[in-house]
N, C-alpha and C. Protein backbone atom coordinates (compact mmCIF):
# COMPACT_ATOMS: atom_id res chain seq x y z
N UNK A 1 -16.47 51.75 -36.07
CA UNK A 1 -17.52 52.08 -35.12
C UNK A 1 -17.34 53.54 -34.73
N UNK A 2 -18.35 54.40 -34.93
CA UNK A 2 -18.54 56.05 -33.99
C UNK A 2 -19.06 56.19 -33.09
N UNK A 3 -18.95 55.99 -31.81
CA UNK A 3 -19.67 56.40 -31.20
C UNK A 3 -19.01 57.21 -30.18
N UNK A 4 -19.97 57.57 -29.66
CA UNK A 4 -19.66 59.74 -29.53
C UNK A 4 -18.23 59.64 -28.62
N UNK A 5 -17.85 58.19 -27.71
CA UNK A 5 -17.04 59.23 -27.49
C UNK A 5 -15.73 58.35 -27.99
N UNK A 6 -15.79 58.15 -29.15
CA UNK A 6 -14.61 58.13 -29.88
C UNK A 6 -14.76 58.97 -31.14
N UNK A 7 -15.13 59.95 -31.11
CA UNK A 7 -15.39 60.81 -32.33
C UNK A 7 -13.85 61.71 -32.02
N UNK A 8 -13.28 61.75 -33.17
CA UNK A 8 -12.24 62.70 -33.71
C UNK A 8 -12.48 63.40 -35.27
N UNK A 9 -11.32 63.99 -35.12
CA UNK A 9 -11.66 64.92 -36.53
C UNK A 9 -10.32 64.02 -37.45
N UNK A 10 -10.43 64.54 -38.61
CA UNK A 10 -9.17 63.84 -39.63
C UNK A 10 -9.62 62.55 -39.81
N UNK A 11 -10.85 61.45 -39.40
CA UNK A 11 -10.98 60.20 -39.80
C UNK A 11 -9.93 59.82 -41.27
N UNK A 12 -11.28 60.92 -41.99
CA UNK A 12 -11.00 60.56 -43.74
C UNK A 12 -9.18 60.73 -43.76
N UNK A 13 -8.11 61.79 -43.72
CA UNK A 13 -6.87 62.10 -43.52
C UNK A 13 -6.23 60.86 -42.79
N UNK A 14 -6.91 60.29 -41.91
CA UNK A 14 -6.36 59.07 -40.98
C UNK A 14 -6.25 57.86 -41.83
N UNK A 15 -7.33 57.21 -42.39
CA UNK A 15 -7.69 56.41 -43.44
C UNK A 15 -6.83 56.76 -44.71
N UNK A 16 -6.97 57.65 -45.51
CA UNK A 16 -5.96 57.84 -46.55
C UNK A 16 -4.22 57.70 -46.52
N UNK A 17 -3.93 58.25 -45.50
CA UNK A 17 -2.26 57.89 -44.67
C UNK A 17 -2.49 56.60 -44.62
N UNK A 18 -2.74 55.24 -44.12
CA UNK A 18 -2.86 54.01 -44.08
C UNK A 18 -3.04 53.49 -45.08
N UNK A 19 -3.58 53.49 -46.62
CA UNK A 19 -3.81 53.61 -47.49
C UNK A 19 -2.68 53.49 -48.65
N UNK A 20 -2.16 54.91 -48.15
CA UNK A 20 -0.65 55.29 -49.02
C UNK A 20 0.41 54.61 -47.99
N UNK A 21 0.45 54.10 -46.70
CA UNK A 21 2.08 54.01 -46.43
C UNK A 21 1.91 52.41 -46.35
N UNK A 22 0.62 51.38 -46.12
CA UNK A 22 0.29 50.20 -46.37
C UNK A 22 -0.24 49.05 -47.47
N UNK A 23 0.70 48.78 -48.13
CA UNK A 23 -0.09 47.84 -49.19
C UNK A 23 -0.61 46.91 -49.09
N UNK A 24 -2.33 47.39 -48.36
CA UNK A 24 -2.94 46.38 -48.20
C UNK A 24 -4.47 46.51 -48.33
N UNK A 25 -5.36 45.79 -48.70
CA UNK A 25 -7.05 46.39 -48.94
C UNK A 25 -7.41 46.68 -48.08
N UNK A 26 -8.63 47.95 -47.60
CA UNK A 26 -9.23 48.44 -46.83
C UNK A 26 -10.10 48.60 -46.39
N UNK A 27 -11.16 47.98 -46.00
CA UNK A 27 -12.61 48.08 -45.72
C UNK A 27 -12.70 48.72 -44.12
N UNK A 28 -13.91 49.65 -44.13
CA UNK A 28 -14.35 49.99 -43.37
C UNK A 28 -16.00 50.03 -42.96
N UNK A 29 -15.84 49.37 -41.86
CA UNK A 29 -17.29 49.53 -41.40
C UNK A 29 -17.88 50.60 -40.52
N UNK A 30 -18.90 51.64 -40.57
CA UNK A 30 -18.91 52.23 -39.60
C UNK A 30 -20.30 52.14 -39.30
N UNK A 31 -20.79 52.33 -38.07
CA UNK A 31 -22.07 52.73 -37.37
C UNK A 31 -22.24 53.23 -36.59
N UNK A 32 -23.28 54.05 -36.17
CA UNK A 32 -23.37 54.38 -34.72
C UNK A 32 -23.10 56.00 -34.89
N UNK A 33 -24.19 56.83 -34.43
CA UNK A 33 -24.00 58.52 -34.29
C UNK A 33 -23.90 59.60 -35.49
N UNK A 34 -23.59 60.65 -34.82
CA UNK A 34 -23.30 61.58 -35.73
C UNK A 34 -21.72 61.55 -36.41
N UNK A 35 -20.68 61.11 -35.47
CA UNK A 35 -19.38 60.40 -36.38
C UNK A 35 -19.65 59.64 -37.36
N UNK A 36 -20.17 58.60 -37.20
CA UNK A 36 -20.27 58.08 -38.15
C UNK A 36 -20.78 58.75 -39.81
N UNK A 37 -21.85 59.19 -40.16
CA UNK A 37 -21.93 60.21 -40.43
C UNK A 37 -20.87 61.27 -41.34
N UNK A 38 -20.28 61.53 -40.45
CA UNK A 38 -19.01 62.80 -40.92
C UNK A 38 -17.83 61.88 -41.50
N UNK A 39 -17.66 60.58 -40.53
CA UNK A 39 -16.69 59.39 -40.89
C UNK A 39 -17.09 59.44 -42.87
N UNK A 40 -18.15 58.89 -42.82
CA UNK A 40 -18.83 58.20 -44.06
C UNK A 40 -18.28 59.06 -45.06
N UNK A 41 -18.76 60.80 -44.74
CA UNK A 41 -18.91 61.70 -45.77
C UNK A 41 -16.77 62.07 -45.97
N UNK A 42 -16.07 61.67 -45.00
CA UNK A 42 -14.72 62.00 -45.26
C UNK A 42 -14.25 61.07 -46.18
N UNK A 43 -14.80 60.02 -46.65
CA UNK A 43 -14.19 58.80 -47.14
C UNK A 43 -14.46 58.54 -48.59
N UNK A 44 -15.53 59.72 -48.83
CA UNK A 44 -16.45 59.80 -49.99
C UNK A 44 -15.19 60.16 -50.99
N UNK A 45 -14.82 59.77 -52.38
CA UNK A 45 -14.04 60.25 -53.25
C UNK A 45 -12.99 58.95 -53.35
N UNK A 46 -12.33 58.69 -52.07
CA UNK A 46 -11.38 57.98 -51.88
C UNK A 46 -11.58 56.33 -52.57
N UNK A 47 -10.68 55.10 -52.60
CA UNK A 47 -10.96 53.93 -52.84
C UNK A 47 -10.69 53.11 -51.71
N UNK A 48 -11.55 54.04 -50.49
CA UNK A 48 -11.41 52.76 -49.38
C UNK A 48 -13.58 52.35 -49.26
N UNK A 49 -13.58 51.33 -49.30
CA UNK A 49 -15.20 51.04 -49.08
C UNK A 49 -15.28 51.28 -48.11
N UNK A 50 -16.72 51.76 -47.94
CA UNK A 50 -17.53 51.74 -46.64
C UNK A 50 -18.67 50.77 -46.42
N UNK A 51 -18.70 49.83 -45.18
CA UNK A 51 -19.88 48.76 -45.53
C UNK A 51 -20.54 49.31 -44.30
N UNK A 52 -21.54 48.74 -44.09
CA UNK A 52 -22.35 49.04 -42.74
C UNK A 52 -22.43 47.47 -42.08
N UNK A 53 -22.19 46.51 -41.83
CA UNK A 53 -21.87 45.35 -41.25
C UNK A 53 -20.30 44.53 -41.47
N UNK A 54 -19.91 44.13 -40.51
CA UNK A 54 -18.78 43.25 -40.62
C UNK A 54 -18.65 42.59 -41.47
N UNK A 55 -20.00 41.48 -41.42
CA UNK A 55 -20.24 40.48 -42.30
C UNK A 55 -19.99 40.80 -44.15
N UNK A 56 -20.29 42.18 -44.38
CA UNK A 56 -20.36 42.48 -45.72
C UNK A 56 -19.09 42.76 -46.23
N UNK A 57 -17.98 43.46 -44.89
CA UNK A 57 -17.26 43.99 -45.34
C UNK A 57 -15.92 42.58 -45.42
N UNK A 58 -16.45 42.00 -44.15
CA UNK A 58 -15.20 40.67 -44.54
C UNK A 58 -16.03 39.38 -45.85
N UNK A 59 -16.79 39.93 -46.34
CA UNK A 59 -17.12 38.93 -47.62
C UNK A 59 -16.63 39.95 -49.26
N UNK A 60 -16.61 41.12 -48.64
CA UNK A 60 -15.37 42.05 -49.71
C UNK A 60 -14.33 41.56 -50.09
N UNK A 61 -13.70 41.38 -48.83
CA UNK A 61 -12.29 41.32 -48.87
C UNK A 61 -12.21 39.79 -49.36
N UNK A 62 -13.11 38.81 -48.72
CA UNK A 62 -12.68 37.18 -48.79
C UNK A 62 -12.85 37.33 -50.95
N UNK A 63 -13.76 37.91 -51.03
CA UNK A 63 -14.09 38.22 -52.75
C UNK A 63 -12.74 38.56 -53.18
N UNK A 64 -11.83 39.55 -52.75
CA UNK A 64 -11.04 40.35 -53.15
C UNK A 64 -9.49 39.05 -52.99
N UNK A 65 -10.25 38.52 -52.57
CA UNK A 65 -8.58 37.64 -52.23
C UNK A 65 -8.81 36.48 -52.90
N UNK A 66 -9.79 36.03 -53.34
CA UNK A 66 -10.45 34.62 -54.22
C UNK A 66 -9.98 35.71 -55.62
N UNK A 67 -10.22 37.07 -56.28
CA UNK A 67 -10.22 37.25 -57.15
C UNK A 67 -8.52 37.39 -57.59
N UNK A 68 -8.29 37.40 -56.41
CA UNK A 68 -6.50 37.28 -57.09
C UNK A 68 -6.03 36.40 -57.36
N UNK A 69 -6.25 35.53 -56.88
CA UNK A 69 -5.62 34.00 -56.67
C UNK A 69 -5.57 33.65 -58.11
């Protein structure tokens, strides 16, 4: 979630550190403002998803954990 007044800088840098020091899948949902926004565009390149609802992003992951099994 962005909204204005949880906007910081380094999102994307924040997300990638969690990434590398956690072995674990990552979904992110964001909405809301101009963070969001800048959030979205920091994340661009990386292999963490971006969903725009909860619902999508925890039917990722439930996918992602049925596909291991």
């Amino acid at each position: 979630m962005a909204p204005a007044n949880a906007d910081f800088t380094g999102f994307g840098a924040l997300i990638g550190e969690l990434t590398r020091r956690y072995d674990k899948p990552i979904a992110v949902v964001i909405y809301g403002g101009e963070a969001g926004g800048r959030w979205t565009v920091d994340l661009e390149g990386t292999s963490v998803p971006v969903f725009r609802t909860t619902r999508t992003a925890g039917r990722a992951l439930a996918l992602l954990v049925e596909a291991s099994l």
